[in-house]
Structures are given as C-alpha cells and as structure tokens.
Protein backbone atom coordinates (compact mmCIF):
# COMPACT_ATOMS: atom_id res chain seq x y z
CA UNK A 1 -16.80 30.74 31.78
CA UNK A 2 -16.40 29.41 35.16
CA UNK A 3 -13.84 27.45 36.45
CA UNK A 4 -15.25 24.08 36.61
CA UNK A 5 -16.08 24.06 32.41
CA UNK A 6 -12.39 25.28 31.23
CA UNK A 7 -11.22 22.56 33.53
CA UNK A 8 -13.45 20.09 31.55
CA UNK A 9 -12.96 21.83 27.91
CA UNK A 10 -8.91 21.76 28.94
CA UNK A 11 -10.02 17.77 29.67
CA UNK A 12 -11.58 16.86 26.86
CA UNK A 13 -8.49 18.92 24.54
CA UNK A 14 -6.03 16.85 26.23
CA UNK A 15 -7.63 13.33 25.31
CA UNK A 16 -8.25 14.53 21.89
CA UNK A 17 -4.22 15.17 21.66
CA UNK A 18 -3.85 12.16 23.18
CA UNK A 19 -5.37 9.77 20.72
CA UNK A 20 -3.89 11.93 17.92
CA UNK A 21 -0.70 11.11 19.35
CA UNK A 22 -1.70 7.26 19.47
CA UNK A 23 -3.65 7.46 16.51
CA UNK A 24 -0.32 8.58 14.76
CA UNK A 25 1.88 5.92 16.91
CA UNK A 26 -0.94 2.81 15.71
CA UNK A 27 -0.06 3.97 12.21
CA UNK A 28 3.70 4.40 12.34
CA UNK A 29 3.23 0.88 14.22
CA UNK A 30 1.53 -0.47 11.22
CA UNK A 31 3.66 0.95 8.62
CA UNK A 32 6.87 -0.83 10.67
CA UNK A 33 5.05 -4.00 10.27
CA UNK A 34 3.62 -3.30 6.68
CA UNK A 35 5.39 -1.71 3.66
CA UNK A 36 7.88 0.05 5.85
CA UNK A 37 10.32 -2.93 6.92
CA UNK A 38 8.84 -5.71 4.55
CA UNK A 39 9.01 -8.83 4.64
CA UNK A 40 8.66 -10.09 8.54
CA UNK A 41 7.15 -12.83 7.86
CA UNK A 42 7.12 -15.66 5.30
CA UNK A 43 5.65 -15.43 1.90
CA UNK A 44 3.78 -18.23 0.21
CA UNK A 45 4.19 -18.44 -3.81
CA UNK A 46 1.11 -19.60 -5.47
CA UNK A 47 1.77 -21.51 -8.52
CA UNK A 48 -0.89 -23.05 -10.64
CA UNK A 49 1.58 -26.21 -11.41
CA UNK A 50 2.45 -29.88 -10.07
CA UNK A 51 6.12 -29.13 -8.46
CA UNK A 52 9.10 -30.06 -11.09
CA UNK A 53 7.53 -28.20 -14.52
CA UNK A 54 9.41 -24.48 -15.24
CA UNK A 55 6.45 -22.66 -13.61
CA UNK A 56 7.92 -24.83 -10.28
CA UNK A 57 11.47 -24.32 -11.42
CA UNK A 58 12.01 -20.73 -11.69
CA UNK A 59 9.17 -19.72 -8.67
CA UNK A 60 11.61 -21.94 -6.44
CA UNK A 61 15.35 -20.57 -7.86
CA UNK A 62 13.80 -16.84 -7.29
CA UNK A 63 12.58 -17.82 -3.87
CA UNK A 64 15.85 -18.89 -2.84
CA UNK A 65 17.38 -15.54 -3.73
CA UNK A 66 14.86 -13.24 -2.25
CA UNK A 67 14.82 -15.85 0.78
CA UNK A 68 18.76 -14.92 1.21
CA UNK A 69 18.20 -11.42 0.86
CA UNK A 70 15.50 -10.55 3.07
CA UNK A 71 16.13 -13.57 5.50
CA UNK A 72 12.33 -14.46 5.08
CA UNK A 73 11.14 -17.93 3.92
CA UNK A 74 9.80 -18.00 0.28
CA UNK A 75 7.43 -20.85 0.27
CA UNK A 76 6.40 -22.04 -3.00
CA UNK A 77 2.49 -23.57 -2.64
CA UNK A 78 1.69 -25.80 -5.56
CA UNK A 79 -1.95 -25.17 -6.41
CA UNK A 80 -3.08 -27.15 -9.76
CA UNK A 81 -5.64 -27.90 -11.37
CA UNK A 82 -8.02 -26.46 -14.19
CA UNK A 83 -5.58 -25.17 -16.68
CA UNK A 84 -3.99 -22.86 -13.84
CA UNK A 85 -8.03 -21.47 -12.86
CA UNK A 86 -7.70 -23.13 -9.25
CA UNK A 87 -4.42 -21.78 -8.03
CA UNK A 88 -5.02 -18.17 -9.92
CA UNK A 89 -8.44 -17.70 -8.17
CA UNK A 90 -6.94 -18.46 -4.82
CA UNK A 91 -4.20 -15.81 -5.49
CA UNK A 92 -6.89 -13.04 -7.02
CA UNK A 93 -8.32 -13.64 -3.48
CA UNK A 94 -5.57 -13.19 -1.52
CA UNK A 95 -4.79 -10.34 1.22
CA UNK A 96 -3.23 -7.18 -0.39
CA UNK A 97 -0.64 -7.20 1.59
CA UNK A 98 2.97 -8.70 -0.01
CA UNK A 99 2.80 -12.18 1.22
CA UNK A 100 0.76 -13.87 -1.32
CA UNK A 101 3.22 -14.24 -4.59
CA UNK A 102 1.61 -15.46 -7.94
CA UNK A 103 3.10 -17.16 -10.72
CA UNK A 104 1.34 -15.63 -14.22
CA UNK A 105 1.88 -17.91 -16.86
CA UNK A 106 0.65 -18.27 -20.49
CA UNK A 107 -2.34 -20.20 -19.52
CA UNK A 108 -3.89 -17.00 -17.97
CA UNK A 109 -4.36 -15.47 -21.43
CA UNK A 110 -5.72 -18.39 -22.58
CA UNK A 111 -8.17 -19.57 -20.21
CA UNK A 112 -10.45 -16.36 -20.23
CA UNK A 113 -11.34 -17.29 -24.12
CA UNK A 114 -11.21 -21.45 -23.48
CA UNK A 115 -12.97 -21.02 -19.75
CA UNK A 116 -16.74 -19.81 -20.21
CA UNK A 117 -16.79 -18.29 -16.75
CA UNK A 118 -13.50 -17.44 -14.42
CA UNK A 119 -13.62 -16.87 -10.77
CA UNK A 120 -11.33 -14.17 -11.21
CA UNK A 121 -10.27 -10.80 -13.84
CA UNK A 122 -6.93 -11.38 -14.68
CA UNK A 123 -6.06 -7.47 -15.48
CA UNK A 124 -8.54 -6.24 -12.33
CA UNK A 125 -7.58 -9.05 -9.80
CA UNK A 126 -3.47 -8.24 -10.04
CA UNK A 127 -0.45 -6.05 -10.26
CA UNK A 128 1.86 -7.80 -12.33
CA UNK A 129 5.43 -7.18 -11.12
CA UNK A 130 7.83 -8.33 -14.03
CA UNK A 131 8.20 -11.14 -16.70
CA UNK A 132 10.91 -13.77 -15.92
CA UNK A 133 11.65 -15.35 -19.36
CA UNK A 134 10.29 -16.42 -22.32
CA UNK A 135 10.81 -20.44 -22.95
CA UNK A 136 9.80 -21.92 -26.47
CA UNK A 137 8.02 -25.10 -26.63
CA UNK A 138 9.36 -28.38 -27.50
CA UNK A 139 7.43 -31.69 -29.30
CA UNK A 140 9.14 -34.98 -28.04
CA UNK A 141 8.03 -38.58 -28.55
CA UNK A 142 8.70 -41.72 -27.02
CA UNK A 143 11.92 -43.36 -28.28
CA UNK A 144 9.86 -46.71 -29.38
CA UNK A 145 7.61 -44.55 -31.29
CA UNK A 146 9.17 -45.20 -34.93
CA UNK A 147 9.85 -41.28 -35.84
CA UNK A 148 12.72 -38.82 -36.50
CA UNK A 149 11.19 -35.82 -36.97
CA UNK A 150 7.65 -33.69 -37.08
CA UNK A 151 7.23 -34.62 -40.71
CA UNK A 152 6.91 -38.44 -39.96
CA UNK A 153 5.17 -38.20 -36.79
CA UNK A 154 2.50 -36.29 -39.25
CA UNK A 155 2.47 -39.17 -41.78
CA UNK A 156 2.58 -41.83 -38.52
CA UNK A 157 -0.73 -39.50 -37.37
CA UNK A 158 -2.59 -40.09 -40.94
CA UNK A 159 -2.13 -43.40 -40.86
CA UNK A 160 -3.17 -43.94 -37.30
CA UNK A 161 -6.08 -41.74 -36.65
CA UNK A 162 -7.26 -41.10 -32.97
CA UNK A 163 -4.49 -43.83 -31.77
CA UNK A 164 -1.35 -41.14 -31.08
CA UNK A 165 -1.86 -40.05 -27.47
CA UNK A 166 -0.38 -36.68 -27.11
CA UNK A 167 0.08 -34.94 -23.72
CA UNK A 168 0.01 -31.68 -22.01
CA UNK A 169 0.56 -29.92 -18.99
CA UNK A 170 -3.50 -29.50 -18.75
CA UNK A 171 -6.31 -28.67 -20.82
CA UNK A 172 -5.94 -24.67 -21.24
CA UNK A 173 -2.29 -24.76 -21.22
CA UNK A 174 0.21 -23.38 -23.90
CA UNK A 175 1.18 -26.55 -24.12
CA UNK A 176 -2.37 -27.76 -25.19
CA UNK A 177 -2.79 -25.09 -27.66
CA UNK A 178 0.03 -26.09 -29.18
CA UNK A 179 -1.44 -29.68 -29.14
CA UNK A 180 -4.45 -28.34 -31.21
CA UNK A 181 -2.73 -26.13 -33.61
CA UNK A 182 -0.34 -28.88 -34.85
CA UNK A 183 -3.53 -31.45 -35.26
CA UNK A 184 -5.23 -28.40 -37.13
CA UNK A 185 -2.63 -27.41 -39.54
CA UNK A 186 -1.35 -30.78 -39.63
CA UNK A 187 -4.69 -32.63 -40.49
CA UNK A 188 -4.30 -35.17 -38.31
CA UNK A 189 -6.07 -36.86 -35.60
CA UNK A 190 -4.38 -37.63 -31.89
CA UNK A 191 -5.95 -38.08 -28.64
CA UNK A 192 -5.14 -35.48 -25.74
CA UNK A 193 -4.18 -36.47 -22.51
CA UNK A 194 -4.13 -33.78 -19.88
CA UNK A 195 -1.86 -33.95 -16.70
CA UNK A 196 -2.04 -31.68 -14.04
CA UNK A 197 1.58 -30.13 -14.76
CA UNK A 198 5.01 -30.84 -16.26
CA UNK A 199 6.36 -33.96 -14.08
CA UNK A 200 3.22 -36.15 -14.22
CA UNK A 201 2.89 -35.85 -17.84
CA UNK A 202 6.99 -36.58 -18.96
CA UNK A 203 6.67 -39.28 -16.58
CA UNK A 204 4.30 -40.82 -18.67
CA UNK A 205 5.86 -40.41 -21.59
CA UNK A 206 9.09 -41.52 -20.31
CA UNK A 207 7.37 -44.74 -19.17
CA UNK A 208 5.66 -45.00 -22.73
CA UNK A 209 2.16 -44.73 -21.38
CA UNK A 210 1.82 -42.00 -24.14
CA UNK A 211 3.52 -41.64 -27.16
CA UNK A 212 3.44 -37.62 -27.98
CA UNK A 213 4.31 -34.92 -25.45
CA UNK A 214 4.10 -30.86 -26.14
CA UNK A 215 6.00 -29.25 -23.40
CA UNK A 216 8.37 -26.17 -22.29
CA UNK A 217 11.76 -26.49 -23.28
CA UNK A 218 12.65 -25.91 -19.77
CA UNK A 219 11.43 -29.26 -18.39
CA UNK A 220 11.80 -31.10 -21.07
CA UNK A 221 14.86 -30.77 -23.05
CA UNK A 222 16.68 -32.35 -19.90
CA UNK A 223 14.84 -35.80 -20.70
CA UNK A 224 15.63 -35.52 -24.81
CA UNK A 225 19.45 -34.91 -24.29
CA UNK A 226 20.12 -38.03 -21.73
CA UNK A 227 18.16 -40.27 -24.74
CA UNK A 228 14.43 -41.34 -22.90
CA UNK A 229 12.83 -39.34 -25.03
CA UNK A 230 13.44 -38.07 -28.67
CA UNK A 231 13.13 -34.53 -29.62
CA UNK A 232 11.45 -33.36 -33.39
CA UNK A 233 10.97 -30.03 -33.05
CA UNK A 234 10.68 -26.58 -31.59
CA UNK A 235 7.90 -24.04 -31.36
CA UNK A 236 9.50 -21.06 -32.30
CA UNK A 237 10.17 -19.57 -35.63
CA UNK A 238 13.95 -19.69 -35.17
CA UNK A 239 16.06 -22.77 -34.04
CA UNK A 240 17.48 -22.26 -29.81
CA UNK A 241 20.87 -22.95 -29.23
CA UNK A 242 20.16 -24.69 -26.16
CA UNK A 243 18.14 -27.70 -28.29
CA UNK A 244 21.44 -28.39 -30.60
CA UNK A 245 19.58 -28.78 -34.23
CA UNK A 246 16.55 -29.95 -33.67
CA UNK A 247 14.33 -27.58 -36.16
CA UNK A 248 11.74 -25.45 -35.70
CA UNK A 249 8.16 -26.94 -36.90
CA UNK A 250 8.03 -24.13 -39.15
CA UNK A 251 10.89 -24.99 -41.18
CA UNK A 252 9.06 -28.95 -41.43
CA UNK A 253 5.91 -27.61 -43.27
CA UNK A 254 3.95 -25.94 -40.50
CA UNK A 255 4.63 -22.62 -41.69
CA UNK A 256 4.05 -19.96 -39.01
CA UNK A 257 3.76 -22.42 -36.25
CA UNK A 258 5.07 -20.64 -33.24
CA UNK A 259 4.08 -21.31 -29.15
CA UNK A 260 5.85 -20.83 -26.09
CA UNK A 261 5.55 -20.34 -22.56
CA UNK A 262 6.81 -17.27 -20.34
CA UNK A 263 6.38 -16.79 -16.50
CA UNK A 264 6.41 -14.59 -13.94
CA UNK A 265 5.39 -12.50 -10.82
CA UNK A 266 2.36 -10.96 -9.80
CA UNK A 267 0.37 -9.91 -6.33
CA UNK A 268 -3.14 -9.37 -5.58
CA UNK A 269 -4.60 -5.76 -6.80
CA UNK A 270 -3.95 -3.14 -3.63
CA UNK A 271 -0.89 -4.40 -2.60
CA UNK A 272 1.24 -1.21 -1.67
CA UNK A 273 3.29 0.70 -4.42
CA UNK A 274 6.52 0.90 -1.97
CA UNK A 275 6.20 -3.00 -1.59
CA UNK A 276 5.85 -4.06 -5.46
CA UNK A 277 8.72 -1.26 -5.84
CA UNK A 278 10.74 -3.44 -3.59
CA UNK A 279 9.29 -6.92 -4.82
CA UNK A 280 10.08 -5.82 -8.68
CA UNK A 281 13.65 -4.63 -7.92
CA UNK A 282 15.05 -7.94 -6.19
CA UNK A 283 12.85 -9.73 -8.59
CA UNK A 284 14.56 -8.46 -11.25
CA UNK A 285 17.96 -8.96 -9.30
CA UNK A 286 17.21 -12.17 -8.92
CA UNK A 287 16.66 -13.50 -12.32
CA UNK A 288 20.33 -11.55 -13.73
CA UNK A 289 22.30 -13.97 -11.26
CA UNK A 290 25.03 -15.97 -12.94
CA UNK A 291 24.06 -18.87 -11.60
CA UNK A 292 20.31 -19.24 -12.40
CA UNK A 293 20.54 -17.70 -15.72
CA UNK A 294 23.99 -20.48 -16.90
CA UNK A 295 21.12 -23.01 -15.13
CA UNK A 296 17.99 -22.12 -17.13
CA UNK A 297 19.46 -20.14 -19.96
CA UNK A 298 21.17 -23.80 -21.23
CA UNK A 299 17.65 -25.19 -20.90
CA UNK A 300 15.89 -22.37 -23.94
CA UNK A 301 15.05 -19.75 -21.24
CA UNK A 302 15.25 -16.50 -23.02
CA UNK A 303 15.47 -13.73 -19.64
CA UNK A 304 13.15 -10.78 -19.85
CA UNK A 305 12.84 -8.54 -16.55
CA UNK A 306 10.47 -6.13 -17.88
CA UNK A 307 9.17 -3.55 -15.17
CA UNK A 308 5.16 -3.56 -14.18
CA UNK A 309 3.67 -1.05 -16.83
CA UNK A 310 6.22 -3.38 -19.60
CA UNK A 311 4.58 -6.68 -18.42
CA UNK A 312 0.98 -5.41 -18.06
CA UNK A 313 1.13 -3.98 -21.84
CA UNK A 314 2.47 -7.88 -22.68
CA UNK A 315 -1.00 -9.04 -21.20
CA UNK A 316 -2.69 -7.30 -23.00
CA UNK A 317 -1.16 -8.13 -26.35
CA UNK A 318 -0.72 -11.77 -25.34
CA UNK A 319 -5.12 -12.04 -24.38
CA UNK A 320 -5.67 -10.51 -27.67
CA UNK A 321 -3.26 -13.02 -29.25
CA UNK A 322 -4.33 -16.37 -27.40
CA UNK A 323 -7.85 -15.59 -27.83
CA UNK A 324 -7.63 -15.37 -31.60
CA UNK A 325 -5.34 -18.75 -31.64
CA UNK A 326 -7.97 -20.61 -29.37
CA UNK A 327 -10.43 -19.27 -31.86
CA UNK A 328 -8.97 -20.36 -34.95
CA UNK A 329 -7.97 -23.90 -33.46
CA UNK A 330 -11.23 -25.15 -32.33
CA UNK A 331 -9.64 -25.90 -28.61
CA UNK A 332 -12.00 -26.34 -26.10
CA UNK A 333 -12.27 -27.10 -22.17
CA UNK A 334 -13.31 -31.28 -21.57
C-alpha cells in the first residue's frame, strides 16, 4: 500500500472517530437538556375543566409544589369542553417529552362508552403517573327550592315533571351520570343543564337560575356550609366527615347509589421512564403536604398516591365499571 492511500485510509479513520466523539457529545447534550436535568423549562398542565372546579383546584396546589421544587413554572391550561374529549385529545397529542401534564379524571372512563368516536385511546395515548384523591359527590339545591332532603326533592320531582333543572359539570361527566342514575332509580323527570365545569354551573345555582346541582364535594361543599345553597345528600355509601350529617342517598331509599370523582396525573405515551420516575415521586410528595391535604382533606378529599402500574389497574376497573353504569342508565351525549 503506498503512501498516499494509508494517508487517506488514516484520513477517513480519523473523521469517523471524530463524529463518534460528537455523535456521543450531541447525545450527552441531549440527555442534559432531556431526562437528565429535567425540568428547564416550563410545563403546561392540561386540564379538561373551567378554572375553580377540583380538577382546577388540586392541578394548581400540585403545581405550586413542584413549581418550588424544581424552580420551573407549572402552568395550568384550562382546556374544556365535550365532557373533558377537547382538552384530553390535545394532551394524547402532545410531545413525549415531560412538559405536557394531564389531568385524568372520571369522565375519561366514561366518555369512551357515552362518546361514539374519541380522538384519542385513553390506555394507548398515556402513562398514567399516580391518582391524587378520591372525592364523593354531593346533591345541593337552591335554598328557595322548598326541600330538606333527597326524599322530598324526589316527591317535589313527581309532582313537577321535566320542570327541576338539574346541573352538571358537562354532559359525560361523573357528575352527569350521577344526574341520570338518580332520575332512573328515582322515577322522576328533571331537565339537565350542562356547564362547561364546576364554577359556571354553582354560579348558576347560587344565582337560582337552576334549582338542582350534582357536583364534587370539593367545590361544592364550600357554597352549602356558608348557607347559598342547601346540601341533601352524598354519593357515597358511607356518610364523610367533612359534610357534617348530611346522609348518603343510599340511606334515603336509593339503595346502592354510589358516584364520585377522583383525579390525577398523566403524560403522553413515550415520555421517558427516568422522567415519570421523577414526575411520580414529587407528585406523590406533593399531595402528603400538611398544608394541601388540612385544605382539601376538610373539603371530602380522600388522598390516594398510588404508583403508575396501581393507577393504570384503577382504569381499567373504573372503564369496565362506568361503561356498565352508562349502560344501565340510559345516559347519552346531546
């Protein structure tokens, strides 16, 4: 081999090194600015609500707390519309990447059996990171509205047929469901006004533009305690501490009646394991401080903190569950 091909073999072996070696700097580069040393950057937080409802609440008090941890801005983007579909499908389309938080709520078991086609898989599209809490459900009424409890608003119902207006935080919602259950195994009649989340709705009802309202605890027990509006009962089979007596609908003749809410934190499907690792673990932090739980705990928020595999085996249990109840109700999208 003469001397003028080694020198260009020797040549060509030294730029292959070479872009090894900045082939392997680009990717230590990106793994600084990915998984490595996340967050750098802000994060938005989709949540499928009007801001002031629970879904708001808690997506806001566990932004603050990764916000002073990680000195990144946690930006909560309110997204709603279409019994959650609208905000979900813009987080199932997301970049991978840690900076696109969702809020997964009850509504996303129920829409895939109330919906007849979804922009998005709920179990494909994400990587859910834990459950927050559990919050019951709570049926308040107007105070002008001439009942006590869930057993006269029932006999109020029969003798006004299709002139109750009940609302919810959107067709879809738990809060709907719940809407349709108690007219089914009630037997009454009451029209359904959807809002677009928790604060339009009690707003209404507050001003006594409607005269039933089936809502989350969270939200709404706030309103019943200062007096404008009057509580009759809650949706789960045993009483909360946080609602003083008010009794369970089960216990006023619905036997078996039970709804509620729960809500947490998810990110689009691909998003690196060593970045959910770290998203789950202050997560999880964040909803044991003092401080939020003495907050939301007094309001019927029942803490969970599950880790990803606990939460994703929920889902699953909760689709089969919601499906059967939209079923058996008769609920369907307007």
């Amino acid at each position: 081999m003469n001397k003028n091909k080694m020198l260009y073999i020797s040549r060509l072996v030294a730029a292959a090194l070479s872009g090894v070696l900045v082939t392997g700097q680009v990717t230590g580069q990106a793994w600084a600015q990915g998984a490595g040393n996340y967050p750098n950057k802000p994060i938005r937080y989709i949540v499928g609500y009007t801001p002031g409802g629970t879904a708001d609440m808690l997506a806001r008090a566990v932004g603050q707390k990764l916000t002073a941890v990680w000195g990144q801005q946690v930006i909560v983007e309110n997204r709603p519309g279409a019994g959650t579909n609208i905000g979900t499908e813009v987080a199932a389309k997301s970049a991978a990447d840690g900076y696109t938080l969702f809020m997964p709520t009850v509504a996303n078991v129920i829409n895939p059996t109330l919906y007849p086609k979804l922009g998005y898989d709920l179990l494909r599209d994400f990587i859910f990171i834990t459950n927050y809490a559990k919050v019951p459900g709570i049926v308040v009424v107007h105070p002008s509205v001439p009942v006590k409890n869930a057993r006269e608003l029932i006999a109020l119902a029969k003798a006004r047929p299709d002139q109750l207006r009940h609302g919810s935080t959107g067709i879809g919602s738990p809060h709907h469901l719940a809407g349709e259950i108690f007219k089914t195994m009630a037997g009454v009649k009451m029209i359904h006004v959807p809002y677009k989340g928790a604060s339009p709705a009690i707003a209404d009802i507050i001003a006594g533009h409607i005269e039933v309202y089936f809502g989350a605890m969270v939200s709404t027990l706030p309103h019943a305690k200062s007096g404008r509006l009057r509580a009759l009962g809650v949706t789960s089979l045993k009483r909360v501490a946080a609602a003083g007596n008010v009794p369970t609908l089960d216990e006023q003749g619905l036997k078996g009646f039970e709804t509620g809410s729960w809500f947490g934190m998810a990110v689009p499907t691909g998003t690196p394991r060593e970045v959910v690792s770290k998203l789950h673990a202050e997560a999880v932090r964040a909803i044991a401080a003092p401080d939020l739980r003495n907050r939301m705990g007094a309001e019927g928020a029942e803490f969970v903190g599950d880790t990803p595999e606990q939460f994703t085996a929920f889902l699953k249990t909760e689709l089969d569950k919601w499906g059967k109840a939209v079923k058996a109700s008769g609920a369907k999208v307007e």
